[in-house]
Protein backbone atom coordinates (compact mmCIF):
# COMPACT_ATOMS: atom_id res chain seq x y z
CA UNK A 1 -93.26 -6.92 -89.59
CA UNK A 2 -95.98 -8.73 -91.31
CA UNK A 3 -96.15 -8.38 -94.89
CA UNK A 4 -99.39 -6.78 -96.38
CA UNK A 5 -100.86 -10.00 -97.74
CA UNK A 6 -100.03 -11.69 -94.35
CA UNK A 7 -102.03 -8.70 -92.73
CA UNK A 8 -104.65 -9.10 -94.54
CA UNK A 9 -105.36 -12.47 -93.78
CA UNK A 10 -105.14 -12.13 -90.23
CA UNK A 11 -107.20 -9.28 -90.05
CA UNK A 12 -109.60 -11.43 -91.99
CA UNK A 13 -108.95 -14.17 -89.75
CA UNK A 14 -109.71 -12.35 -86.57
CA UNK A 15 -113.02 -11.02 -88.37
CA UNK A 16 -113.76 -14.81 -88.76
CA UNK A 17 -113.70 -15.32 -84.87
CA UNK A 18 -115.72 -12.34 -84.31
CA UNK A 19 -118.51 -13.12 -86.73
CA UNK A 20 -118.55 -16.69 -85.00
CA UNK A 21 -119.00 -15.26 -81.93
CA UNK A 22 -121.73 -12.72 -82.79
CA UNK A 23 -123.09 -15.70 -84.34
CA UNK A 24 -123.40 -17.80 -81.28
CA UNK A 25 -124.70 -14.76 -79.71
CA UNK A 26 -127.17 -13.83 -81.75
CA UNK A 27 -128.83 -17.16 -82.65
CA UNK A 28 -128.58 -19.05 -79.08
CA UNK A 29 -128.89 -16.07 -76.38
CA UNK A 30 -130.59 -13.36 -78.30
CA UNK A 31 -127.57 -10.58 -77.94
CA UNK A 32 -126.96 -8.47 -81.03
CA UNK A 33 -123.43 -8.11 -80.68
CA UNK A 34 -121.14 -5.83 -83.75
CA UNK A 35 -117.67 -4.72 -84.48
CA UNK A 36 -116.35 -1.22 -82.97
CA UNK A 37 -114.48 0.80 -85.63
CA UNK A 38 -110.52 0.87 -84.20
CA UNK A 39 -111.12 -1.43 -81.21
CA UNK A 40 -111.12 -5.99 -81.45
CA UNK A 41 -113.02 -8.16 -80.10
CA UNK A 42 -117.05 -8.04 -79.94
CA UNK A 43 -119.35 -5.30 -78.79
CA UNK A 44 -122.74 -4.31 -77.86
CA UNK A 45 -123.41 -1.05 -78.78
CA UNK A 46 -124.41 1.58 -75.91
CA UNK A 47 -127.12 4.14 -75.75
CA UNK A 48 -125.75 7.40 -75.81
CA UNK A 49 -129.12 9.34 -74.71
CA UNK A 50 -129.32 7.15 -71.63
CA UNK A 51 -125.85 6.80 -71.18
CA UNK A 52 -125.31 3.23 -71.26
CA UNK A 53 -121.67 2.88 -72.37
CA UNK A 54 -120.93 0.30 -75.48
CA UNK A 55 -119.89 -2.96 -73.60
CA UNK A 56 -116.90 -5.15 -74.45
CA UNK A 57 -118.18 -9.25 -74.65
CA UNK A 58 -115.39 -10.90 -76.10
CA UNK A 59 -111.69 -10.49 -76.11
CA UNK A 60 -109.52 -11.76 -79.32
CA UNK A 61 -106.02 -12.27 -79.51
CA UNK A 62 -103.70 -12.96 -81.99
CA UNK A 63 -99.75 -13.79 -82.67
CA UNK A 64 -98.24 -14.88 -86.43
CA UNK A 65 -95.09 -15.50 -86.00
CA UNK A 66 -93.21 -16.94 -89.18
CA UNK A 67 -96.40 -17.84 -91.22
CA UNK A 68 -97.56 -19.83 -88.62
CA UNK A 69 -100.66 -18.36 -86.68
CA UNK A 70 -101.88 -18.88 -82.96
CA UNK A 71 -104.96 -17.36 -81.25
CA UNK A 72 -107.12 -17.04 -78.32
CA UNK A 73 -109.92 -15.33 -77.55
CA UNK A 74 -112.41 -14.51 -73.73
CA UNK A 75 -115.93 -14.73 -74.44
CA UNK A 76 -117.43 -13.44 -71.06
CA UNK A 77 -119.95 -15.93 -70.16
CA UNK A 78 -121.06 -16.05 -66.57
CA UNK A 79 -117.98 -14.53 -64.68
CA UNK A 80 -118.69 -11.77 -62.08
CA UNK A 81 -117.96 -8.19 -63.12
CA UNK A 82 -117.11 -6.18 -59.78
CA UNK A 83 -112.93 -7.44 -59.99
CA UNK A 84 -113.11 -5.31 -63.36
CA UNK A 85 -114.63 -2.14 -62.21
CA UNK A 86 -111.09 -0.83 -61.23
CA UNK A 87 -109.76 -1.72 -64.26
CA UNK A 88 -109.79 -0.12 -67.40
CA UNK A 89 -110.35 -2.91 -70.39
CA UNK A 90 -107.68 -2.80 -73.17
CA UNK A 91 -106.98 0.70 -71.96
CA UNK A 92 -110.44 1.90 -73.66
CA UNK A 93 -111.91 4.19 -70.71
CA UNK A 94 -115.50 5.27 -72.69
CA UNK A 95 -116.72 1.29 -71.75
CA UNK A 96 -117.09 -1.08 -69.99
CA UNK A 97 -117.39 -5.07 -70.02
CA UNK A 98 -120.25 -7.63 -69.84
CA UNK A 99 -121.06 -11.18 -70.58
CA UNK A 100 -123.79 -13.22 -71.64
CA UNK A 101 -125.25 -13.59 -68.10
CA UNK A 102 -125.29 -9.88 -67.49
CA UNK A 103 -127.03 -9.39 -70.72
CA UNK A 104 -129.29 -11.84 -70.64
CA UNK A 105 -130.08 -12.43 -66.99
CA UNK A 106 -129.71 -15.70 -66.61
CA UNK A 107 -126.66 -17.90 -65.85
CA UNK A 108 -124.53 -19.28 -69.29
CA UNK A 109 -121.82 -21.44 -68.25
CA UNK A 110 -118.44 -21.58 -70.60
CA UNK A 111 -119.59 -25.50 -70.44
CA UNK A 112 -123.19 -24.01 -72.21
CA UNK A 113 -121.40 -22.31 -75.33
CA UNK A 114 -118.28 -23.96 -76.00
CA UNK A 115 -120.29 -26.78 -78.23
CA UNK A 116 -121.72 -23.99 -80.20
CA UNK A 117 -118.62 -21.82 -80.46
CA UNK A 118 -116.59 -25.06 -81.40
CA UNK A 119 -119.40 -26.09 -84.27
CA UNK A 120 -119.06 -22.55 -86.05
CA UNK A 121 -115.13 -22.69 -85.73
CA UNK A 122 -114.87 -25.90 -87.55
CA UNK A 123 -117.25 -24.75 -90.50
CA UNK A 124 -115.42 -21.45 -90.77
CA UNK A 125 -111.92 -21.81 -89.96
CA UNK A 126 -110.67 -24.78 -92.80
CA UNK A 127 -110.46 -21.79 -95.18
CA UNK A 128 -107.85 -20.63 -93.32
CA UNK A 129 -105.79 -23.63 -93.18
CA UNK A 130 -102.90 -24.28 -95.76
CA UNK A 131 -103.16 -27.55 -97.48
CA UNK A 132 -99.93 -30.21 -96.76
CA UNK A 133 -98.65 -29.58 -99.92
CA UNK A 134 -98.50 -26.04 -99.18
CA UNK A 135 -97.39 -26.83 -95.58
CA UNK A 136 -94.31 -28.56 -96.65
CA UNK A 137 -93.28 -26.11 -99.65
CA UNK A 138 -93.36 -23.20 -96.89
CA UNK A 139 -91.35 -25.47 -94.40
CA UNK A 140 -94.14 -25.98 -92.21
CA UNK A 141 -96.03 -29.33 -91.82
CA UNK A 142 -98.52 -30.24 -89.65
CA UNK A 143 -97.12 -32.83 -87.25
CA UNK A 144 -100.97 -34.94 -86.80
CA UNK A 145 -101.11 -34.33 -90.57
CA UNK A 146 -97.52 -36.26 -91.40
CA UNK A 147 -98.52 -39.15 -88.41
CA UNK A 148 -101.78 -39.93 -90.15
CA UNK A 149 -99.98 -39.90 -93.86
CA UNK A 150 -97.36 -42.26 -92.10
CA UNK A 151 -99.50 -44.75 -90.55
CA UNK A 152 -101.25 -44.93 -93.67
C-alpha cells in the first residue's frame, strides 16, 4: 500500500496528464474536455435535458511500484467506435466513449497529436522527476542518467 505522501503525488501526477490532455484539446481541436468527480481519465460533459451521456476521451493508467512510477494513457483520436458499443468502459454504464474525430468531425490521426501531447509532457512532467542525487540516496538511479555522467 502506498503511503499517503506517495498517494498524493500520484494522484497529482495523474492530474498532470489530464490537464495536458485537456490542454491539447482545448487549444488545437476546440473540445472542452474536464475531470469527472470519482472516475480518471478525461471527459466531456453530457447534456442531461437532451440526453447526451458524458463521454469518456482519454484513458489514464498508472502503476508505482517501489517509488518508481510507470504510466500510460489512450487518448481516442480517430479510432472507430461501433467495437465499443457492447462494451461497457471501465465498468461505468451512465457513458459512453468518443474521440477527437467524433467530436470534431473531422479525421485526427494519433500521428496529428502526439507532437503536441509530447511538447506539454516535457514542460510539465520534470517536476515530477527526482534529481540523481535523490535517485541514488533512494536506491534508484536512472540508468541514461549514470551513462551520460560516465562518459563525461
Amino acid at each position: 500500500m502506498l503511503h499517503l505522501k506517495h498517494r498524493t503525488v500520484v494522484k497529482k501526477y495523474v492530474w498532470a496528464l489530464e490537464d495536458t490532455i485537456m490542454k491539447v484539446l482545448r487549444e488545437s481541436y476546440g473540445i472542452i474536455s474536464t475531470r469527472v468527480e470519482g472516475r480518471v481519465g478525461v471527459w466531456i460533459v453530457g447534456d442531461s435535458a437532451s440526453g447526451t451521456p458524458d463521454r469518456k476521451i482519454a484513458a489514464i493508467g498508472v502503476r508505482n511500484h517501489r517509488g518508481v512510477t510507470t504510466h500510460g494513457f489512450a487518448l481516442n483520436c480517430s479510432n472507430a467506435q461501433s467495437p465499443f458499443e457492447n462494451i461497457v468502459p471501465c465498468g461505468i454504464d451512465d457513458a459512453e466513449t468518443t474521440s477527437i474525430t467524433r467530436e470534431i468531425g473531422r479525421v485526427v490521426t494519433p500521428a496529428d497529436v502526439v507532437d503536441q501531447i509530447e511538447q506539454e509532457l516535457r514542460a510539465v512532467l520534470p517536476r515530477f522527476v527526482k534529481e540523481s542525487a535523490d535517485q541514488e540516496s533512494s536506491g534508484y538511479a536512472d540508468p541514461a542518467a549514470s551513462s551520460e555522467r560516465a562518459a563525461l
